[in-house]
C-alpha atoms as a PDB file:
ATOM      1  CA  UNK A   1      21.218  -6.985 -12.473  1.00  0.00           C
ATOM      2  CA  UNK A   2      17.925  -5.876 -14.188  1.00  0.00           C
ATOM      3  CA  UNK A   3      17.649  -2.389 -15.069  1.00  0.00           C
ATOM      4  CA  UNK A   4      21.133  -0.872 -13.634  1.00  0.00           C
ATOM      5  CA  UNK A   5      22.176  -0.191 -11.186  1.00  0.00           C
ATOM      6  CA  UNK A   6      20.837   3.478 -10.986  1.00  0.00           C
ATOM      7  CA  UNK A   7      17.207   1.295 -10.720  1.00  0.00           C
ATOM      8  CA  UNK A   8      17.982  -1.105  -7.624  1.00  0.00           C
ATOM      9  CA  UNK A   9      16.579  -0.719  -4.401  1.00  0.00           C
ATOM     10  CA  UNK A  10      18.017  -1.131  -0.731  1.00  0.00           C
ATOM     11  CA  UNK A  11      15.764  -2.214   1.944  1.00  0.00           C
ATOM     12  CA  UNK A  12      16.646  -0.281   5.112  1.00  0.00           C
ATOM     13  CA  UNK A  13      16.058  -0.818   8.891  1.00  0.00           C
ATOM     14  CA  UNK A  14      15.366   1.036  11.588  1.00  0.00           C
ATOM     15  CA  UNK A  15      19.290   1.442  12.787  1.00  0.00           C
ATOM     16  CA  UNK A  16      19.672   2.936   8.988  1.00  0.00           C
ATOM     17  CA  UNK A  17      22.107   0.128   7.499  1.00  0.00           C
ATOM     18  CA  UNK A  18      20.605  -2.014   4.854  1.00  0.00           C
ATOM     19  CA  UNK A  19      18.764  -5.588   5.734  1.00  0.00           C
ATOM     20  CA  UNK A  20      19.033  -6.653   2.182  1.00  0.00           C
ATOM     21  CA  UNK A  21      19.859  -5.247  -1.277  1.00  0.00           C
ATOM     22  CA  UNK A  22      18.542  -6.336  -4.456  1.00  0.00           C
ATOM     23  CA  UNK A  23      22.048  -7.189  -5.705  1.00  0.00           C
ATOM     24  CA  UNK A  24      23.159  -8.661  -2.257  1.00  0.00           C
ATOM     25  CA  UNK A  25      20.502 -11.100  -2.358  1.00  0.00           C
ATOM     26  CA  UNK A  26      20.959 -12.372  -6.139  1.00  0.00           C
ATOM     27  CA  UNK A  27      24.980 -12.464  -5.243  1.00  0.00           C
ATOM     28  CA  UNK A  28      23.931 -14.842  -2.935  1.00  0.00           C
ATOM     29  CA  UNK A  29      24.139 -12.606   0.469  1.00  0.00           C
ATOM     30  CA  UNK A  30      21.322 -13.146   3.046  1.00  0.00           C
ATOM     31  CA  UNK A  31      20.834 -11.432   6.872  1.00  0.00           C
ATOM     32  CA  UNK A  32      18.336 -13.686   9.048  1.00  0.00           C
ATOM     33  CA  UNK A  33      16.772 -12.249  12.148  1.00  0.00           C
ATOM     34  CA  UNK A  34      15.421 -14.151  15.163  1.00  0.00           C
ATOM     35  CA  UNK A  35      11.358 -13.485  14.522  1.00  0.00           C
ATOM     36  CA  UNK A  36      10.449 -11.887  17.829  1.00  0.00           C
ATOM     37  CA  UNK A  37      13.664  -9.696  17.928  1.00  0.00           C
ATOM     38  CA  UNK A  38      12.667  -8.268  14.336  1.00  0.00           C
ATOM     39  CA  UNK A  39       8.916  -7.933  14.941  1.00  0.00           C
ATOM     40  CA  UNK A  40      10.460  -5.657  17.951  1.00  0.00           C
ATOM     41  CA  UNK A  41      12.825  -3.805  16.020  1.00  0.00           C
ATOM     42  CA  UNK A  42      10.340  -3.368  13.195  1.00  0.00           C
ATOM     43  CA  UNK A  43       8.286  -1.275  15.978  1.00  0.00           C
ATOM     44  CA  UNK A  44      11.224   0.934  17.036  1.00  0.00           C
ATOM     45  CA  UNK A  45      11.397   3.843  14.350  1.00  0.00           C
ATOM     46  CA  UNK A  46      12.509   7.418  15.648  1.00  0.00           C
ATOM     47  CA  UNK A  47       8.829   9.618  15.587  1.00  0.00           C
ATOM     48  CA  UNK A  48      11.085  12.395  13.547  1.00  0.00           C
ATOM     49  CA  UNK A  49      11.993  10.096  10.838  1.00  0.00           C
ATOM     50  CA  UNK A  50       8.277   8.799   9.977  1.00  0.00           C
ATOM     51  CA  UNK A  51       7.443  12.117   8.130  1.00  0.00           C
ATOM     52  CA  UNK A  52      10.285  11.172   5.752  1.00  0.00           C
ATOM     53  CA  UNK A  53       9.065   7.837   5.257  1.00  0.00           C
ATOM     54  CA  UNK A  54       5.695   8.804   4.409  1.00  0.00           C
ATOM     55  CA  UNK A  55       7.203  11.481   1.934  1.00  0.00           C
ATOM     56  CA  UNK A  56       9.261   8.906   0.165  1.00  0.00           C
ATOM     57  CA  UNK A  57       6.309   6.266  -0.061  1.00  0.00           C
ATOM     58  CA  UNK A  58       5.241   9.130  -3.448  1.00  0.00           C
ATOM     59  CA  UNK A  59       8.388   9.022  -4.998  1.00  0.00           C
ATOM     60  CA  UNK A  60       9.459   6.662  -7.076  1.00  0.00           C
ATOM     61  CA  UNK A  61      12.896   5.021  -6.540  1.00  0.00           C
ATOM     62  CA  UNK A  62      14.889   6.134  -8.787  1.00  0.00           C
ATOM     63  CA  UNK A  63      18.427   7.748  -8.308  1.00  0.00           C
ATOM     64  CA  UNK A  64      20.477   7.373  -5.160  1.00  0.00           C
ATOM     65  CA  UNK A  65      18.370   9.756  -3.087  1.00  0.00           C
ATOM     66  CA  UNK A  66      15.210   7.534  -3.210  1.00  0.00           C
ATOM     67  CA  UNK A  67      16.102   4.294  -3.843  1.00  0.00           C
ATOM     68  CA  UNK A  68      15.838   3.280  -0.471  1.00  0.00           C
ATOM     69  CA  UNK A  69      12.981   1.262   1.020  1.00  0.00           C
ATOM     70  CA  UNK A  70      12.364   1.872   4.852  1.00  0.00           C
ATOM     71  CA  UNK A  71      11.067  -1.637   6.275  1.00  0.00           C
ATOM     72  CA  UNK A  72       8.928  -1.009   9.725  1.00  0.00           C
ATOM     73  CA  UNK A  73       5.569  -1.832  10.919  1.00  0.00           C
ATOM     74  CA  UNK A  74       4.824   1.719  12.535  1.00  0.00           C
ATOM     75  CA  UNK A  75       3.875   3.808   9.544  1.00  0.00           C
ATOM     76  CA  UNK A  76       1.749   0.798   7.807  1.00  0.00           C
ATOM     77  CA  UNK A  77       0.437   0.830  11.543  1.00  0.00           C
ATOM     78  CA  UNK A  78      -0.858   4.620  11.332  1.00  0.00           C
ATOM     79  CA  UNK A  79      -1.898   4.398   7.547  1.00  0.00           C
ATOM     80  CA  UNK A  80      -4.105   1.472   9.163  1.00  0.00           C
ATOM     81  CA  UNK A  81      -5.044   3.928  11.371  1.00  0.00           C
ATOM     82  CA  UNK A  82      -5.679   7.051   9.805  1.00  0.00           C
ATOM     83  CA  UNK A  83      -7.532   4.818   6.888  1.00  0.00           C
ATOM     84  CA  UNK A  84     -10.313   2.818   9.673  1.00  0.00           C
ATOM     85  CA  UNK A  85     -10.732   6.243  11.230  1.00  0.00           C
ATOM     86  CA  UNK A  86     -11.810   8.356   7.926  1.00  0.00           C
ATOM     87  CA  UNK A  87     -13.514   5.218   6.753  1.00  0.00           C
ATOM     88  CA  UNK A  88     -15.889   5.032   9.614  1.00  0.00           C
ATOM     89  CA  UNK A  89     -16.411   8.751   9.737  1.00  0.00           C
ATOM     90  CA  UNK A  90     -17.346   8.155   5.783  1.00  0.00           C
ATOM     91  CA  UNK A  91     -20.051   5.095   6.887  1.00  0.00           C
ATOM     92  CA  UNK A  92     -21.588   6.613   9.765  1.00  0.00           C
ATOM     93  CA  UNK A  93     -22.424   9.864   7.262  1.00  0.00           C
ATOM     94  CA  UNK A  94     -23.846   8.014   4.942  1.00  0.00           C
ATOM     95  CA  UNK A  95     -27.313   8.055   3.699  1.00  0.00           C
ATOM     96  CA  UNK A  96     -29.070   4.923   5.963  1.00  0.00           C
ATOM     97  CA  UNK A  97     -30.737   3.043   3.217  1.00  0.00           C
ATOM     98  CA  UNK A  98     -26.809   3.195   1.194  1.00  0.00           C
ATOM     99  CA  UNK A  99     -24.661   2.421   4.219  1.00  0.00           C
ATOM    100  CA  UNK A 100     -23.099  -0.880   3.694  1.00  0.00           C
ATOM    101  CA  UNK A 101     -23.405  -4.084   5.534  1.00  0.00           C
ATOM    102  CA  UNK A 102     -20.231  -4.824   6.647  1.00  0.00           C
ATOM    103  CA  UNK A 103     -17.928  -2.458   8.580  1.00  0.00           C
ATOM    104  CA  UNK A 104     -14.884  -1.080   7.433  1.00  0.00           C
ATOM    105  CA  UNK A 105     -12.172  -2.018   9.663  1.00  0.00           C
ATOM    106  CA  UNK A 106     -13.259  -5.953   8.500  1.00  0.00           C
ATOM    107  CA  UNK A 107     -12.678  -4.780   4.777  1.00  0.00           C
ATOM    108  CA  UNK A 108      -9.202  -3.480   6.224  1.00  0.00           C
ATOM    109  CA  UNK A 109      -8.408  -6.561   7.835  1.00  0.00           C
ATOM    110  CA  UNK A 110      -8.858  -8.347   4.880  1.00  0.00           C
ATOM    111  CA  UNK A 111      -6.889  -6.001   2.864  1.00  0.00           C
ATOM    112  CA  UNK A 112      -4.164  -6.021   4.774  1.00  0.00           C
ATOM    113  CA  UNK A 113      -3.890  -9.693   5.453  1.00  0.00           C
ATOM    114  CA  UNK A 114      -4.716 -11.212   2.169  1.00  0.00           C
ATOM    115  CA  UNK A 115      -2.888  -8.258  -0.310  1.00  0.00           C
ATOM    116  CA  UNK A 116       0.400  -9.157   1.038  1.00  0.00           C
ATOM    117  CA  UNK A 117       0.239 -12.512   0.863  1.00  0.00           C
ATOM    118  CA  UNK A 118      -1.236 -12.505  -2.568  1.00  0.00           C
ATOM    119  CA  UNK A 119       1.778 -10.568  -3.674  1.00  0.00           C
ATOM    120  CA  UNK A 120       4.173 -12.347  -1.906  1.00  0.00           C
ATOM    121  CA  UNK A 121       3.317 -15.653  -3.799  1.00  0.00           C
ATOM    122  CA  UNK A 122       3.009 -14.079  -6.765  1.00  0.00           C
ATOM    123  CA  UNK A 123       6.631 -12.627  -6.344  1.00  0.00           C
ATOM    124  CA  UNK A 124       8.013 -15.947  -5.351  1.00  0.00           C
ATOM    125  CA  UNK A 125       6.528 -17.451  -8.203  1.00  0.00           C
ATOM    126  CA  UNK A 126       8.582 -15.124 -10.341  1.00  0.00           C
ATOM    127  CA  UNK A 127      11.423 -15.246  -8.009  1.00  0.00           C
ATOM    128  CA  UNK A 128      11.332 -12.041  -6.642  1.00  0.00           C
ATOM    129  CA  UNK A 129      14.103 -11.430  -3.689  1.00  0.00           C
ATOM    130  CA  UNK A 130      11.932  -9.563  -1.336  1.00  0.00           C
ATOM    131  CA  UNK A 131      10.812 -11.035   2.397  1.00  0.00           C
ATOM    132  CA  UNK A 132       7.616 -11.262   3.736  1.00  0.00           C
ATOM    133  CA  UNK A 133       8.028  -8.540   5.967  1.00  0.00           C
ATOM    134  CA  UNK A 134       9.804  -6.142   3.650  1.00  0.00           C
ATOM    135  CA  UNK A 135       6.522  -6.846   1.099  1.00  0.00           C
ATOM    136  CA  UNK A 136       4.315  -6.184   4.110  1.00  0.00           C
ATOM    137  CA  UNK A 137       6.220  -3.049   5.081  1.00  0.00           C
ATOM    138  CA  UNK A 138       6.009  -1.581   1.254  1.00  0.00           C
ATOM    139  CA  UNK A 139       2.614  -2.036   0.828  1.00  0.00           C
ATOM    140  CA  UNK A 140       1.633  -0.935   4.160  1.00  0.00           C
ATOM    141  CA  UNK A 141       3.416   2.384   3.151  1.00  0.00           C
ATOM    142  CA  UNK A 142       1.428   2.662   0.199  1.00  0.00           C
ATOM    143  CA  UNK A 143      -1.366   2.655   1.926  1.00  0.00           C
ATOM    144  CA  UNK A 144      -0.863   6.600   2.321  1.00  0.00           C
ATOM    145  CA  UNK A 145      -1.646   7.167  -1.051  1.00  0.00           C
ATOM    146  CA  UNK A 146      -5.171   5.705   0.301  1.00  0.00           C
ATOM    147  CA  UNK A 147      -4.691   8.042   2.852  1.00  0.00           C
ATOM    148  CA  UNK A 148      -4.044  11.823   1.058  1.00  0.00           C
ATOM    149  CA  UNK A 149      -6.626  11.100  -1.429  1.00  0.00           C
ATOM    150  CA  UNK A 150      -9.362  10.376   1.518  1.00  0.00           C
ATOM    151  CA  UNK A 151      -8.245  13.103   3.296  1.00  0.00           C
ATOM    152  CA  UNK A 152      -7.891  15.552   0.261  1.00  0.00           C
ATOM    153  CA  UNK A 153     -11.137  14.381  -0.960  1.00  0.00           C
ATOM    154  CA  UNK A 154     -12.679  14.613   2.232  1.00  0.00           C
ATOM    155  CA  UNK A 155     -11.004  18.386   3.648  1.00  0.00           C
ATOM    156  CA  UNK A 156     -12.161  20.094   0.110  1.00  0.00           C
ATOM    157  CA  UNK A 157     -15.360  18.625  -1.715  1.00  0.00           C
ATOM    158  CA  UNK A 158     -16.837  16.040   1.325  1.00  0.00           C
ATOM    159  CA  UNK A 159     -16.597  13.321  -1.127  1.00  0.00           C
ATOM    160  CA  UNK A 160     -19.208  14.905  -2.669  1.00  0.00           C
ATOM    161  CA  UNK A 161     -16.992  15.609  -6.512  1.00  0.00           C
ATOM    162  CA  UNK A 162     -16.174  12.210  -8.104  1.00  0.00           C
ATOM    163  CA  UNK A 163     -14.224  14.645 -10.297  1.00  0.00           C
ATOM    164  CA  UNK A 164     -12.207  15.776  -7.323  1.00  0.00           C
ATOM    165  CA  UNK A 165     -11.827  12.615  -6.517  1.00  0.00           C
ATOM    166  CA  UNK A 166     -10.323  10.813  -9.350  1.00  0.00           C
ATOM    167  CA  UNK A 167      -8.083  13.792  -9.390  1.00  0.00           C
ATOM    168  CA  UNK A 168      -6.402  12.921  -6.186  1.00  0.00           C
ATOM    169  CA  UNK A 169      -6.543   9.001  -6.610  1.00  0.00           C
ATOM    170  CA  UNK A 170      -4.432   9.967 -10.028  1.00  0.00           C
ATOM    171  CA  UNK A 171      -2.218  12.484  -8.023  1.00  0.00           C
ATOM    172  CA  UNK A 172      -1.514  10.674  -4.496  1.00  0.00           C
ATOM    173  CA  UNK A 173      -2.765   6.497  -5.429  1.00  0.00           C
ATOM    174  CA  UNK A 174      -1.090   6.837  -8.798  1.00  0.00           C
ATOM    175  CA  UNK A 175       2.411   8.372  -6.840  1.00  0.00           C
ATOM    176  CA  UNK A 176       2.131   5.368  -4.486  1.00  0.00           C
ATOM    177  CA  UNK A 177       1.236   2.415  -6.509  1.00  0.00           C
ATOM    178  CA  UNK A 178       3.803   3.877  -8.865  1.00  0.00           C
ATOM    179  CA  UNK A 179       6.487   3.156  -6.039  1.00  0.00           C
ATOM    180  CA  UNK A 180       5.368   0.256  -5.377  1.00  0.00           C
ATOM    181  CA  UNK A 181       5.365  -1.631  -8.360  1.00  0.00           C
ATOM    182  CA  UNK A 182       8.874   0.069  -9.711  1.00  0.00           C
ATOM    183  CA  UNK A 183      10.570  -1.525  -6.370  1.00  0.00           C
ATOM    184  CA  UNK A 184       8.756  -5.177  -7.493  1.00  0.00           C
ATOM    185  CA  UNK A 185       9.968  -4.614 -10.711  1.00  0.00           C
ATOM    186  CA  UNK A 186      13.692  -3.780  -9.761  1.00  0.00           C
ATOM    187  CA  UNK A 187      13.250  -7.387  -7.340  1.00  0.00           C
ATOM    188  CA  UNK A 188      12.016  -9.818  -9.927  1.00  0.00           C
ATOM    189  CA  UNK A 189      14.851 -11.126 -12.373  1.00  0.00           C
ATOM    190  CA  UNK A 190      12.499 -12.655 -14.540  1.00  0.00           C
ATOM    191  CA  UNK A 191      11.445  -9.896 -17.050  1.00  0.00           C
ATOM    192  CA  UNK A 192       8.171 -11.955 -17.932  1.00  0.00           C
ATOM    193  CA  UNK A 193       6.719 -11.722 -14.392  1.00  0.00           C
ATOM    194  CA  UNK A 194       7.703  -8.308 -14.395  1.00  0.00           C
ATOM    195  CA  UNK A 195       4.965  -7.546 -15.899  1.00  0.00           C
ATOM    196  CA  UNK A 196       2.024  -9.960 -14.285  1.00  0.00           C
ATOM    197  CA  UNK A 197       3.085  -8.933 -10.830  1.00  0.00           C
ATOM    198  CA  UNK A 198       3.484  -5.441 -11.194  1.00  0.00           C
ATOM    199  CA  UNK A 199       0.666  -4.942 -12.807  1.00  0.00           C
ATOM    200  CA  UNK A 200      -1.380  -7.257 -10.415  1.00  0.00           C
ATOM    201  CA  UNK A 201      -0.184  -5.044  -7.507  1.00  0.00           C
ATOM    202  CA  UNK A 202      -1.112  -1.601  -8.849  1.00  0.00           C
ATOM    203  CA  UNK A 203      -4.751  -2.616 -10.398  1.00  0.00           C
ATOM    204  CA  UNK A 204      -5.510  -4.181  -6.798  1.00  0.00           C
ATOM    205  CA  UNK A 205      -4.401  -1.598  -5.096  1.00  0.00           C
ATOM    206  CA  UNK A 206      -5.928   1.669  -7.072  1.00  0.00           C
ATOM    207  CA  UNK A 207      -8.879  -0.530  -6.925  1.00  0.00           C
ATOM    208  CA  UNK A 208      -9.257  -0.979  -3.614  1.00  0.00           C
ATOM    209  CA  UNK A 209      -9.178   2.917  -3.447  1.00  0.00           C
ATOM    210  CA  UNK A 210     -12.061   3.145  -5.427  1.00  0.00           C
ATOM    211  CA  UNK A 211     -14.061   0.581  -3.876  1.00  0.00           C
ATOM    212  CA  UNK A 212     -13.845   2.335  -0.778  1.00  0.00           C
ATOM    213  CA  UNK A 213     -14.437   5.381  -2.002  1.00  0.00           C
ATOM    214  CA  UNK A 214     -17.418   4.165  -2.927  1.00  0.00           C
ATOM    215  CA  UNK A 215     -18.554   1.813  -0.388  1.00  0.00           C
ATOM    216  CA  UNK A 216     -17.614   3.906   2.726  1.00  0.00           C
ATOM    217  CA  UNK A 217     -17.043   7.900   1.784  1.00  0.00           C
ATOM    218  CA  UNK A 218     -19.560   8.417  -0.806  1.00  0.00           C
ATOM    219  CA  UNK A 219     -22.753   9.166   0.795  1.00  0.00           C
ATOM    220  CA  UNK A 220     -25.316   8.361  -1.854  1.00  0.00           C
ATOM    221  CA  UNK A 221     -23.851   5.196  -3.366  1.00  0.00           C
ATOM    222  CA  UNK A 222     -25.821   2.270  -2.993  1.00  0.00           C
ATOM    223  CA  UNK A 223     -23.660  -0.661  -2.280  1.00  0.00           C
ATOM    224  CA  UNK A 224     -25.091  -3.817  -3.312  1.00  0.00           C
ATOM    225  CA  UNK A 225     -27.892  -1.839  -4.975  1.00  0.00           C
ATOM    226  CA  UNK A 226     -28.572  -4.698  -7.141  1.00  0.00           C
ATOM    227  CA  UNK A 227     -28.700  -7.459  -4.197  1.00  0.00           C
ATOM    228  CA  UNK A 228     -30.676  -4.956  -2.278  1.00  0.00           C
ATOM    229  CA  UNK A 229     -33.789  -4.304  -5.161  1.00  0.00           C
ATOM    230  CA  UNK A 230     -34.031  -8.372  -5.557  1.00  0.00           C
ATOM    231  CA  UNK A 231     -34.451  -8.937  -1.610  1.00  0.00           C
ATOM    232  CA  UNK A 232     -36.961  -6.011  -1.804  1.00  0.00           C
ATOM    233  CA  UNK A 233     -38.920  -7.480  -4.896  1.00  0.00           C
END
């Protein structure tokens, strides 16, 4: 297996035994689910435990500790959440003439739909041993990295310090994306895609951060400032 052992991951459910391990699934050992049974049980996670989950969605999986990879729908559910509602509070104080167009629980939607599907591909392309709903589930918790550096950004300098800013993308996007792409890599057996895919994943996703951040919680950027001075000429 690629990388040790010490550097595998264990996808975990909700009833705490594992759905999948890395080196189950390249020995050749599979667990299949009925769809609407695991949609349900991907909704049933103990409100005591989510604090945990959204802890370990910073740390990087390495050692025995951390190595685990909590697959739900609930916490990428309240990142969603949490996200729309500080993005919207961001849009409606914005300066009128630099509020965008479009609204930002569309930009979500898109995000969230198209991100894990683009990965996914991309992973089965380089034969990466991780489910649709167990990609869906780790990018939805890294989504919280989105999440602290909002609210950071937002509690201390109103989005007003792009200094402050960057700080906390580095601190809390760079934690999460971190994660994110060290559990692809410890999936994909193919050391050449290791590369493409994890890198793909962690560009697109600290970029989406800033895009936001620009579009939605900064009050004075223009977005579209370009498109905007050609309509007005």
């Amino acid at each position: 297996m690629a990388g040790g052992k010490n550097c595998s991951v264990i996808f975990i459910g909700n009833d705490y035994t594992p759905t999948r391990s890395i080196e189950n699934v390249w020995n050749g050992n599979k667990t299949n689910w009925p769809i609407f049974s695991s949609i349900k049980h991907n909704f049933m996670v103990p409100p005591g435990d989510l604090p945990r989950r959204m802890f370990l969605s910073f740390i990087p999986p390495i050692g025995e500790r951390y190595r685990h990879v909590h697959v739900d729908f609930v916490g990428p559910s309240i990142a969603l959440l949490l996200m729309a509602g500080m993005l919207h509070y961001g849009h409606a104080s914005k300066l009128p003439s630099s509020a965008a167009n479009r609204s930002p629980t569309e930009v979500l939607l898109l995000y969230t739909v198209f991100m894990p599907i683009a990965v996914y591909i991309l992973g089965r392309l380089a034969k990466a041993v991780v489910t649709f709903t167990e990609m869906f589930a780790l990018l939805g918790y890294g989504l919280f990295g989105h999440v602290f550096t909002f609210a950071v950004s937002l509690l201390f300098c109103d989005e007003e310090s792009n200094v402050f800013f960057f700080l906390c993308l580095t601190v809390f996007g760079g934690l999460s994306a971190l994660r994110v792409a060290l559990v692809l890599l410890a999936s994909i057996p193919v050391p050449a895609a290791r590369l493409l895919v994890c890198s793909f994943t962690a560009t697109v996703q600290l970029l989406s951060l800033v895009f936001l951040h620009f579009a939605y919680m900064h009050r004075t950027f223009v977005y579209g400032a370009a498109a905007i001075q050609t309509a007005t000429v």
